[in-house]
Protein backbone atom coordinates (compact mmCIF):
# COMPACT_ATOMS: atom_id res chain seq x y z
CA UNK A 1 0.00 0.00 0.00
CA UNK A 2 1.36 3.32 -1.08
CA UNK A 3 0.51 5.76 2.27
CA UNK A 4 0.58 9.66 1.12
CA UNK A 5 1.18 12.96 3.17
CA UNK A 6 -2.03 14.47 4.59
CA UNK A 7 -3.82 17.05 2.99
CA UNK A 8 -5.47 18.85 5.82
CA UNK A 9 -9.02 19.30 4.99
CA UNK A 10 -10.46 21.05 7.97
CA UNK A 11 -9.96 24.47 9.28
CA UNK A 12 -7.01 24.92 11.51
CA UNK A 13 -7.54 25.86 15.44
CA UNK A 14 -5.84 29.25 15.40
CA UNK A 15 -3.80 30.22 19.06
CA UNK A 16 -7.11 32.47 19.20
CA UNK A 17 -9.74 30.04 18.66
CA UNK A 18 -7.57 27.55 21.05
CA UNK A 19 -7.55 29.86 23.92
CA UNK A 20 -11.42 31.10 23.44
CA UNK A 21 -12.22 27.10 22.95
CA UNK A 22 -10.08 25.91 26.00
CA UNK A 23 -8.11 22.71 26.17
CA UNK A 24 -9.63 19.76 24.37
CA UNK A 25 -12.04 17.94 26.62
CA UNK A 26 -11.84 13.94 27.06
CA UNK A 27 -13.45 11.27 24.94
CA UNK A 28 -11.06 12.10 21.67
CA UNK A 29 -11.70 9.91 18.42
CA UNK A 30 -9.52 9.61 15.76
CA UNK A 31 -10.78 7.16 12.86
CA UNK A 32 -11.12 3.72 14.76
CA UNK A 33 -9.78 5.09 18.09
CA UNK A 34 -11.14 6.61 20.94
CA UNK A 35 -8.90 8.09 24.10
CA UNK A 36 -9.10 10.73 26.47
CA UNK A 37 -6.53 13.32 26.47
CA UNK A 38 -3.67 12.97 29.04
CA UNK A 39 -4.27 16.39 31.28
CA UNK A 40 -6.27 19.49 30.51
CA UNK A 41 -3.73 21.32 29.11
CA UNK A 42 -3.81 19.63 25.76
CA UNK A 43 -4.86 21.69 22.74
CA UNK A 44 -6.32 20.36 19.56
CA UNK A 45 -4.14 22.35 16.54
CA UNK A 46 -5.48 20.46 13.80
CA UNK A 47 -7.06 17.67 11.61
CA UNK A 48 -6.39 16.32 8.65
CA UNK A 49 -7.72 13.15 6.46
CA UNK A 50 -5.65 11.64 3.58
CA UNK A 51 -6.62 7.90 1.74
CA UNK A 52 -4.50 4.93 2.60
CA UNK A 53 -3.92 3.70 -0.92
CA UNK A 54 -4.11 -0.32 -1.11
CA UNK A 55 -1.93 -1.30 -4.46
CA UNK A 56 -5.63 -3.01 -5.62
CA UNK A 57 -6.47 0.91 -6.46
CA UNK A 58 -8.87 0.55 -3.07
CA UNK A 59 -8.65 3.63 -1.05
CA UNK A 60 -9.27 4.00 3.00
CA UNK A 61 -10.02 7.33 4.58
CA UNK A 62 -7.20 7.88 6.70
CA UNK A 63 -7.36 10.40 9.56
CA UNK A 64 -5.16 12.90 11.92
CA UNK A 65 -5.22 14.90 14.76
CA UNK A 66 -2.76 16.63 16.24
CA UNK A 67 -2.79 18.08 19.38
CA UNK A 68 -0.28 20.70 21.35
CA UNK A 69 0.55 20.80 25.10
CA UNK A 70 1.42 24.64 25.47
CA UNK A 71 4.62 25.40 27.61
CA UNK A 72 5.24 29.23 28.28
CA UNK A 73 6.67 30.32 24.60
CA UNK A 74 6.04 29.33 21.37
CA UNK A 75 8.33 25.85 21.86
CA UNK A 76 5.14 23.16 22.90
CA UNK A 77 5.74 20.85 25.75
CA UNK A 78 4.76 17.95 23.27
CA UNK A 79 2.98 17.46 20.69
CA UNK A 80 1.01 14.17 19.65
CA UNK A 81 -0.22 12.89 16.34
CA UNK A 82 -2.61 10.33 15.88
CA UNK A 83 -3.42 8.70 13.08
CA UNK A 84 -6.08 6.00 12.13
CA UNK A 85 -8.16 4.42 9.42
CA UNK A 86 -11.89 4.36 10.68
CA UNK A 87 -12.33 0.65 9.43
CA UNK A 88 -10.23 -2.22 7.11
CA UNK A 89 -10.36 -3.54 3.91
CA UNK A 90 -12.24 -6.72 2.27
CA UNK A 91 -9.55 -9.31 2.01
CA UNK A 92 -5.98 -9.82 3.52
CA UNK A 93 -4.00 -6.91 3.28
CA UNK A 94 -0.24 -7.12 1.54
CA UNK A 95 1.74 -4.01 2.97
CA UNK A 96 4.35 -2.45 0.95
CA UNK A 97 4.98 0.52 2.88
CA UNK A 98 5.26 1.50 6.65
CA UNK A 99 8.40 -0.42 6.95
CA UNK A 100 10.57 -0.22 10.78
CA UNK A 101 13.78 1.50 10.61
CA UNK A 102 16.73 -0.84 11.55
CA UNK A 103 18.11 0.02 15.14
CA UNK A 104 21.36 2.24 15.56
CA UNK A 105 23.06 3.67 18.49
CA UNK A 106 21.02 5.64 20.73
CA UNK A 107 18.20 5.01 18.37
CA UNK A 108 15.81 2.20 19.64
CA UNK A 109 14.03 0.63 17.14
CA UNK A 110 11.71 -2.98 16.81
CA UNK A 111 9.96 -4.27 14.23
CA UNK A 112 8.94 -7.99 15.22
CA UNK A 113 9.80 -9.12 12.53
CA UNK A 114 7.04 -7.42 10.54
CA UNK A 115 9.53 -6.43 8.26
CA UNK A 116 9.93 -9.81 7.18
CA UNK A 117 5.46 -10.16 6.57
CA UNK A 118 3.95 -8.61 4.06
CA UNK A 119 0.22 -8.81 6.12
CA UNK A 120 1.05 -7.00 9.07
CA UNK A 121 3.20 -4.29 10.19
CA UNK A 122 4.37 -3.07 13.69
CA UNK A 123 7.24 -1.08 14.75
CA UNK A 124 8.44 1.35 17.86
CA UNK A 125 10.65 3.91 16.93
CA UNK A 126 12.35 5.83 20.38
CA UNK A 127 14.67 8.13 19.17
CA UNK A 128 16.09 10.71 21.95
CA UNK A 129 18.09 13.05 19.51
CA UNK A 130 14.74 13.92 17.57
CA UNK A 131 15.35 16.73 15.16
CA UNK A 132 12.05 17.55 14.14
CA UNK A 133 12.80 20.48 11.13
CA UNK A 134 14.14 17.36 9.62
CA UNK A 135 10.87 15.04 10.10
CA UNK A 136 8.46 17.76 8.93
CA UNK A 137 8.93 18.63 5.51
CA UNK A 138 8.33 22.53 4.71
CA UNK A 139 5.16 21.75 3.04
CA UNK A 140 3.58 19.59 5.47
CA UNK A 141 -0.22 20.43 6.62
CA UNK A 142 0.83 19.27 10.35
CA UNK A 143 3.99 22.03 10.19
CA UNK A 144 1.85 24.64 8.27
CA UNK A 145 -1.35 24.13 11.34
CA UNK A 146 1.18 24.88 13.90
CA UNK A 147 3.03 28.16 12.08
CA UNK A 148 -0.93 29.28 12.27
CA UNK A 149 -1.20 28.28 15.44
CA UNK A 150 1.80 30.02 16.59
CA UNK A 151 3.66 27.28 17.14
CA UNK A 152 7.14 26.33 16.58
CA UNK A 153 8.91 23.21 16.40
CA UNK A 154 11.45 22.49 19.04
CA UNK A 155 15.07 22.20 17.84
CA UNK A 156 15.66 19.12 19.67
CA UNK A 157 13.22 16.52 21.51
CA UNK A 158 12.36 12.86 22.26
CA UNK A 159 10.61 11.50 19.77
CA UNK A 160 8.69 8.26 20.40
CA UNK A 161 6.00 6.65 17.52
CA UNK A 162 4.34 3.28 17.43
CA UNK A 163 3.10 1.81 14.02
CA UNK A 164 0.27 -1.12 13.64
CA UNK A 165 -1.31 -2.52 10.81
CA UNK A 166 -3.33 -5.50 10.82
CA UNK A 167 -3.78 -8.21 8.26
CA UNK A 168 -7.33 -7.05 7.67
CA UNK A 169 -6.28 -3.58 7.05
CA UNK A 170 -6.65 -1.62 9.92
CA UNK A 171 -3.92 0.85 10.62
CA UNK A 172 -2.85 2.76 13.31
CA UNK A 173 -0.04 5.30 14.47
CA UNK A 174 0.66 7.21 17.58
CA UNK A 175 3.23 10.05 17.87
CA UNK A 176 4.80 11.73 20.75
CA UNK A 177 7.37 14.20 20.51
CA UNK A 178 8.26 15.23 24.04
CA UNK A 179 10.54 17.79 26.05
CA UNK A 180 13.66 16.49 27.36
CA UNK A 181 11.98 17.05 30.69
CA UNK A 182 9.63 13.77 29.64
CA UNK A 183 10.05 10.88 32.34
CA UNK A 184 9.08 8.33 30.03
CA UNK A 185 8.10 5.19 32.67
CA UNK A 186 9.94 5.87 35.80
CA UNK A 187 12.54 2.67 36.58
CA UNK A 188 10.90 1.24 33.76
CA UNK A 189 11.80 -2.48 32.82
CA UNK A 190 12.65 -2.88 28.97
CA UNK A 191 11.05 -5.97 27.38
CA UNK A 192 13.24 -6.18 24.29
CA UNK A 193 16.66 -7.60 24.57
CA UNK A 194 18.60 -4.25 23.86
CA UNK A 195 17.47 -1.05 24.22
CA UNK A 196 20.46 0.04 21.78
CA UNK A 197 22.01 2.88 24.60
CA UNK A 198 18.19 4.65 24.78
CA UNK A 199 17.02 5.16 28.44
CA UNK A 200 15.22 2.42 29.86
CA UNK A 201 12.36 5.04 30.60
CA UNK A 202 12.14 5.87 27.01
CA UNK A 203 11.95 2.36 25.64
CA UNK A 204 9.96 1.21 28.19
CA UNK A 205 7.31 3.48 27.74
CA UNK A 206 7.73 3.24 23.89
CA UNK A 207 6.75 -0.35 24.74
CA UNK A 208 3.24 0.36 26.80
CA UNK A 209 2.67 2.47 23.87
CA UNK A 210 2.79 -0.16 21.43
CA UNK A 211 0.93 -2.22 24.07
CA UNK A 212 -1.86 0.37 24.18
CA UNK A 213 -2.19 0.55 20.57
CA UNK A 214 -2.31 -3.32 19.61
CA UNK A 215 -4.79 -3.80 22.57
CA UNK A 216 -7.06 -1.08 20.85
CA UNK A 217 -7.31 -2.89 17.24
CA UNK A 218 -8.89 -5.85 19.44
CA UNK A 219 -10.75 -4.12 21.69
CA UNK A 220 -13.17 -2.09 19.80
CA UNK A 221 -10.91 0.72 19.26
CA UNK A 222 -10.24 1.89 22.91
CA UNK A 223 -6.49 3.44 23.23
CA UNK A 224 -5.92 3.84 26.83
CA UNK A 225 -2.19 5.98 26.18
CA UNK A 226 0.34 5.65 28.47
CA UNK A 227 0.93 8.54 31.20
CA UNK A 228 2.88 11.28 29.92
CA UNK A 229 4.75 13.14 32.72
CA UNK A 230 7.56 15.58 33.16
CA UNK A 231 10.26 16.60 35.71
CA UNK A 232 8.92 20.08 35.94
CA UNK A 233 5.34 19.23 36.71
């Protein structure tokens, strides 16, 4: 399946709107997925839907939301992106795209051995020296929502993103890109054999994330995210 970059089709939240609206209230959906927010002080900035393309010519609506937690300048706390198809396709799905990037130092990465399928994909990506000017091309809706927004990317972050996609067609992806300040699971316990030199807090909550999302393709589409915390709070 060939997956292209969103073309946001809503209106974006301006920093007015957002701070006449208030923080975005519990009981989120995205697509398939429902969630409640983390704290209060999340922001919606913007959504977006975009087809996932199936190489049959069959095309999925494919949806995003991405939402800001403020910090004191124009720098966010984090930001998450969610992303999710609202059902599957008929048939078993053959995935060409959506592939895990191979590990590194001080860049976690697991694929379990979806890589190696070509009717499912998963993947955690944990990646501590995040440079996000280089993730978000110029052009990109998500980028463009947060310039109107008054937002600007940080110049340096965690970056943590879990991947699924089933056999029946059903995709999901969850994105947080954090503050240094992020505590990821405090003393967590890593599951996979080498967390590649990334903190153990950082993998290990990279891991409930991936948890979170898998359990919500079976159950009905409930994403119960892991906490997200910071030193400062």
């Amino acid at each position: 399946m060939n997956l292209r970059r969103p073309r946001a089709l809503s209106a974006v939240l301006g920093l007015a709107a957002a701070i006449a609206g208030g923080a975005a209230g519990a009981g989120e959906s995205v697509g398939r997925l429902d969630f409640d927010l983390p704290s209060p002080g999340w922001q919606l900035v913007t959504t977006s839907e975009h087809p996932l393309r199936y190489q049959s010519g069959v095309d999925i609506p494919l949806f995003t939301k991405l939402y800001a937690l403020r910090a004191r300048g124009a720098v966010p706390k984090a930001l998450l992106i969610v992303t999710s198809t609202s059902g599957s396709a008929r048939g078993r799905t053959q995935w060409v795209t959506e592939r895990c990037p191979d590990p590194r130092p001080n860049y976690f990465a697991a694929d379990f051995d979806s890589n190696k399928l070509t009717r499912v994909r998963e993947c955690i990506v944990v990646n501590p020296g995040f440079v996000a000017a280089k993730y978000f091309a110029n052009a990109d809706p998500l980028l463009l929502a947060m310039k109107e927004a008054g937002l600007s990317l940080p110049a340096s972050a965690y970056s943590l993103r879990v991947t699924v996609g089933t056999d029946g067609g059903s995709f999901a992806r969850v994105h947080l890109i954090a503050a240094p300040s992020f505590v990821g699971v405090r003393q967590g316990v890593v599951a996979a054999p080498d967390s590649f030199g990334v903190a153990t807090e950082l993998v290990a909550w990279g891991e409930a994330l991936h948890a979170a999302v898998k359990d919500s393709m079976r159950l009905g589409g409930r994403l119960n995210l892991p906490p997200i915390e910071f030193k400062d709070q």
